[in-house]
C-alpha atoms as a PDB file:
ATOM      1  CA  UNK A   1       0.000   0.000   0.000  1.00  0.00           C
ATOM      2  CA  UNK A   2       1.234   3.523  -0.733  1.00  0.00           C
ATOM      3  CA  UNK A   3      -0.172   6.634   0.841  1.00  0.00           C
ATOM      4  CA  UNK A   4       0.393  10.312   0.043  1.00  0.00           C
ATOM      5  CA  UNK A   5       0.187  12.361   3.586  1.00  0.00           C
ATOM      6  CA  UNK A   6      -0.426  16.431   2.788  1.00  0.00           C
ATOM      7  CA  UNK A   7       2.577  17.539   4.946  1.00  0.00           C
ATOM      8  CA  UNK A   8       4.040  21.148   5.932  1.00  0.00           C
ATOM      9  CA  UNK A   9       8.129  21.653   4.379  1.00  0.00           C
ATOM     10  CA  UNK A  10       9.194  19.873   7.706  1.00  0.00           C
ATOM     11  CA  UNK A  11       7.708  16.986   6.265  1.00  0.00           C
ATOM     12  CA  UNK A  12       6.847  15.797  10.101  1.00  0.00           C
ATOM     13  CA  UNK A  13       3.503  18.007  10.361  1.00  0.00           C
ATOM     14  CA  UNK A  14       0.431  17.244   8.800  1.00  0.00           C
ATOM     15  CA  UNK A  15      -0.904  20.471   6.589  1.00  0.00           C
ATOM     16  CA  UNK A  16      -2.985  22.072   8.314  1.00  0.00           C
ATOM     17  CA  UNK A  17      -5.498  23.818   5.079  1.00  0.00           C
ATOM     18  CA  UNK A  18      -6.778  22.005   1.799  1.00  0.00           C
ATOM     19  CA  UNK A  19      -5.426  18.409   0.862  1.00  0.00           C
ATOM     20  CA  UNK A  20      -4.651  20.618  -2.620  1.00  0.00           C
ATOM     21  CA  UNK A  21      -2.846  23.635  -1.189  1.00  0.00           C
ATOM     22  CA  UNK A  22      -0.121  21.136   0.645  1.00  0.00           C
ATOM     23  CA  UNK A  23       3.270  22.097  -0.184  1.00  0.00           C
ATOM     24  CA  UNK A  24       4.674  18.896  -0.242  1.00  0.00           C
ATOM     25  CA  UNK A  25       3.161  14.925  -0.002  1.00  0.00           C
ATOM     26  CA  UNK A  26       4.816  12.686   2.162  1.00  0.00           C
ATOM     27  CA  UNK A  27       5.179   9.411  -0.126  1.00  0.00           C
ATOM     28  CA  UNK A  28       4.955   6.267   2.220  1.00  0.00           C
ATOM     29  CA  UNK A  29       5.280   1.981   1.248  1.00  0.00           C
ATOM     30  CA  UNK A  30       3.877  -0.129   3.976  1.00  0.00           C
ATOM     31  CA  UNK A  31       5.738  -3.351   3.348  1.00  0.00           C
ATOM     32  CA  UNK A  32       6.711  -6.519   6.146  1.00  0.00           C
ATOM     33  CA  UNK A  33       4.061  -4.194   9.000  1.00  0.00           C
ATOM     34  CA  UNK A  34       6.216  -1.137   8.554  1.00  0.00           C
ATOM     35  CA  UNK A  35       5.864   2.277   6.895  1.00  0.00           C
ATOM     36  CA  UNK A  36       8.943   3.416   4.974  1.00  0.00           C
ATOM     37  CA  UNK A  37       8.988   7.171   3.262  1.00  0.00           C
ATOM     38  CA  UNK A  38      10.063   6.522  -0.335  1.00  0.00           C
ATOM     39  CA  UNK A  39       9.905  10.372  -1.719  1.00  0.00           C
ATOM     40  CA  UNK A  40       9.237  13.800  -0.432  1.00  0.00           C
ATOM     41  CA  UNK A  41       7.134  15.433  -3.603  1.00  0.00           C
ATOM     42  CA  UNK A  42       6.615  18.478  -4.179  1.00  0.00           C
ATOM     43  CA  UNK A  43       3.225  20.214  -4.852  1.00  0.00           C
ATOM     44  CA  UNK A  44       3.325  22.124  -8.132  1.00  0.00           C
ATOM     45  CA  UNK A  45      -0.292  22.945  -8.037  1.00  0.00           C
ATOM     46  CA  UNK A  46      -0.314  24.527  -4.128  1.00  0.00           C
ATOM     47  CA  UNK A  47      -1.562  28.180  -5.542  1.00  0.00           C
ATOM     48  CA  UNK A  48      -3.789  26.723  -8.197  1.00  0.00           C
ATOM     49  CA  UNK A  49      -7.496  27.267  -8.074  1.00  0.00           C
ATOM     50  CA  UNK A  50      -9.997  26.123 -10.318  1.00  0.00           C
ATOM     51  CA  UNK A  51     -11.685  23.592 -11.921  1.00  0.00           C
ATOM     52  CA  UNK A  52      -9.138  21.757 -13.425  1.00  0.00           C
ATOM     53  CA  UNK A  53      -7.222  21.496 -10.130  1.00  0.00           C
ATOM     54  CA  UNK A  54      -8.932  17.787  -9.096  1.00  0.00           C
ATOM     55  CA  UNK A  55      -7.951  16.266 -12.565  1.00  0.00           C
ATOM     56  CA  UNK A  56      -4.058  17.600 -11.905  1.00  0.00           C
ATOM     57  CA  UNK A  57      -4.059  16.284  -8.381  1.00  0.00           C
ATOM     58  CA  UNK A  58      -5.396  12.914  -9.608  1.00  0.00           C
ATOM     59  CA  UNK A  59      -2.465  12.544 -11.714  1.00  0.00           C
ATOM     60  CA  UNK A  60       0.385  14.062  -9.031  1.00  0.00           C
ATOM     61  CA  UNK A  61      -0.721  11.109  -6.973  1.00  0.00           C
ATOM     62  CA  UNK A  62      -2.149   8.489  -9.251  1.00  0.00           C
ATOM     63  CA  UNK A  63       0.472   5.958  -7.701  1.00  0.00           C
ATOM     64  CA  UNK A  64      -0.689   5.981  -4.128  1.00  0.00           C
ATOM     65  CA  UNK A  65      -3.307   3.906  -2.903  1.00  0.00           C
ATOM     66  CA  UNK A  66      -4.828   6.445  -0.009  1.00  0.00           C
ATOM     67  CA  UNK A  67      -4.844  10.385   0.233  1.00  0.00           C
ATOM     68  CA  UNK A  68      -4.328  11.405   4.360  1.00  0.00           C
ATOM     69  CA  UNK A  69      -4.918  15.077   5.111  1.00  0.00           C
ATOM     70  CA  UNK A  70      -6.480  17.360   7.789  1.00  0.00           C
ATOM     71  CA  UNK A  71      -9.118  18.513   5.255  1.00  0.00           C
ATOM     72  CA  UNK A  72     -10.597  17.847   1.864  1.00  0.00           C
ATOM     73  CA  UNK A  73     -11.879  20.923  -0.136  1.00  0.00           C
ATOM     74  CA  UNK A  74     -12.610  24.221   1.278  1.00  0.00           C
ATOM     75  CA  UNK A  75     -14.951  24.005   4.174  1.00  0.00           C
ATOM     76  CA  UNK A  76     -13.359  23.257   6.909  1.00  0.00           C
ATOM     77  CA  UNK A  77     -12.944  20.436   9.619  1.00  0.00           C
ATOM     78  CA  UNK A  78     -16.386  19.666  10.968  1.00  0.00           C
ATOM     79  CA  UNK A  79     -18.426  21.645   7.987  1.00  0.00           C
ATOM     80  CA  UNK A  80     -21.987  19.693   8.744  1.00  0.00           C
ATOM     81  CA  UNK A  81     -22.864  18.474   5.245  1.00  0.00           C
ATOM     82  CA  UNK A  82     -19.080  16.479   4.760  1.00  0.00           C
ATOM     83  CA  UNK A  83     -20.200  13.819   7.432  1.00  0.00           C
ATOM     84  CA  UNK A  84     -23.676  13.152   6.460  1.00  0.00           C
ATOM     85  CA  UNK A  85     -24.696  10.181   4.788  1.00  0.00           C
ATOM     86  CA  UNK A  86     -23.958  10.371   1.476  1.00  0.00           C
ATOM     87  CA  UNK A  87     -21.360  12.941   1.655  1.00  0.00           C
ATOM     88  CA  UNK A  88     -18.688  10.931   3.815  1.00  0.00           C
ATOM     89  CA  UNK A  89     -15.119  11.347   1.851  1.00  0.00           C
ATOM     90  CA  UNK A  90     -14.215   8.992  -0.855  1.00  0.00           C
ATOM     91  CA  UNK A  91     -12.272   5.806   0.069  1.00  0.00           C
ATOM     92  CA  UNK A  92      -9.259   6.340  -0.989  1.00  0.00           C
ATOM     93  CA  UNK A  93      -9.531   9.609   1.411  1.00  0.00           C
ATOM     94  CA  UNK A  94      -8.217  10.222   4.956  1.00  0.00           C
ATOM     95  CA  UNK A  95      -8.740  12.583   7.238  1.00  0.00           C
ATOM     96  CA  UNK A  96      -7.144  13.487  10.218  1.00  0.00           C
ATOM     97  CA  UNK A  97      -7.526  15.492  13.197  1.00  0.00           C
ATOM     98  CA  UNK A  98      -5.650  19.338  12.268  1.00  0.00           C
ATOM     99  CA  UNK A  99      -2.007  19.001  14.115  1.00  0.00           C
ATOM    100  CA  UNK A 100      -1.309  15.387  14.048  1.00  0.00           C
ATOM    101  CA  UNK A 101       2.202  14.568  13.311  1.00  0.00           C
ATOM    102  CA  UNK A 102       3.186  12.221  10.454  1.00  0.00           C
ATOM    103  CA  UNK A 103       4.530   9.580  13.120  1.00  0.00           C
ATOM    104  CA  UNK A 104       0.990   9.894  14.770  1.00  0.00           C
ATOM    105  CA  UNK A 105      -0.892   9.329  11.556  1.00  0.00           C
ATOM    106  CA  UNK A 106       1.218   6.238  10.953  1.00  0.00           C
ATOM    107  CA  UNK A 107       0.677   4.680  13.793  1.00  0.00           C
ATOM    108  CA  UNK A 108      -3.403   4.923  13.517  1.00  0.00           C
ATOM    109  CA  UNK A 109      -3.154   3.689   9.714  1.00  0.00           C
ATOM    110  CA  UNK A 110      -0.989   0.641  11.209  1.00  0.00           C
ATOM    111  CA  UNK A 111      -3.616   0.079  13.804  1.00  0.00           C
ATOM    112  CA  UNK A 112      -6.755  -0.092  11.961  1.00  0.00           C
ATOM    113  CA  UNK A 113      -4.711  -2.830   9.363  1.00  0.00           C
END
């Protein structure tokens, strides 16, 4: 399994804004029951808006199996209609609690395995 985590430059910080608007993903391989980061990449869409935005992402990270981030679009954490039913995030979407370290975020993906 590969995941992309939206991190902040220090690459030990979860992002705290829009999966999109990350500066940098933090590429990890889960292999043998351990995470391993295989590439620090960089965002080259951060400052792009628009509708053509979701088809670019898509193909930044079209090699990783799971997107983790603090929040998906541009309502934020705990905007009412993202958690009804029908509206939960898409599968292959994460999202964690705003200021939760990378380490953290591993070890609650390792968990729930």
């Amino acid at each position: 399994m590969r995941i992309a985590i939206a991190v902040m430059p220090n690459a030990s910080d979860t992002y705290p804004g829009p999966y999109g608007h990350a500066p940098f993903f933090a590429i990890y391989e889960r292999a043998d029951g351990a995470w391993r980061r295989v590439e620090l990449r960089d965002n080259p869409y951060k400052a792009l808006e628009g509708g053509g935005k979701p088809r670019l992402m898509k193909q930044l990270l079209a090699d990783c199996d799971l997107w983790v981030g603090t929040q998906f679009g541009h309502h934020g954490p705990g905007h009412g209609h993202r958690h009804e039913p029908g509206h939960e995030p898409p599968a292959h979407r994460r999202e964690v609690p705003q200021g939760s370290t990378v380490e953290a975020v591993l070890g609650l993906l390792a968990r729930e395995a």
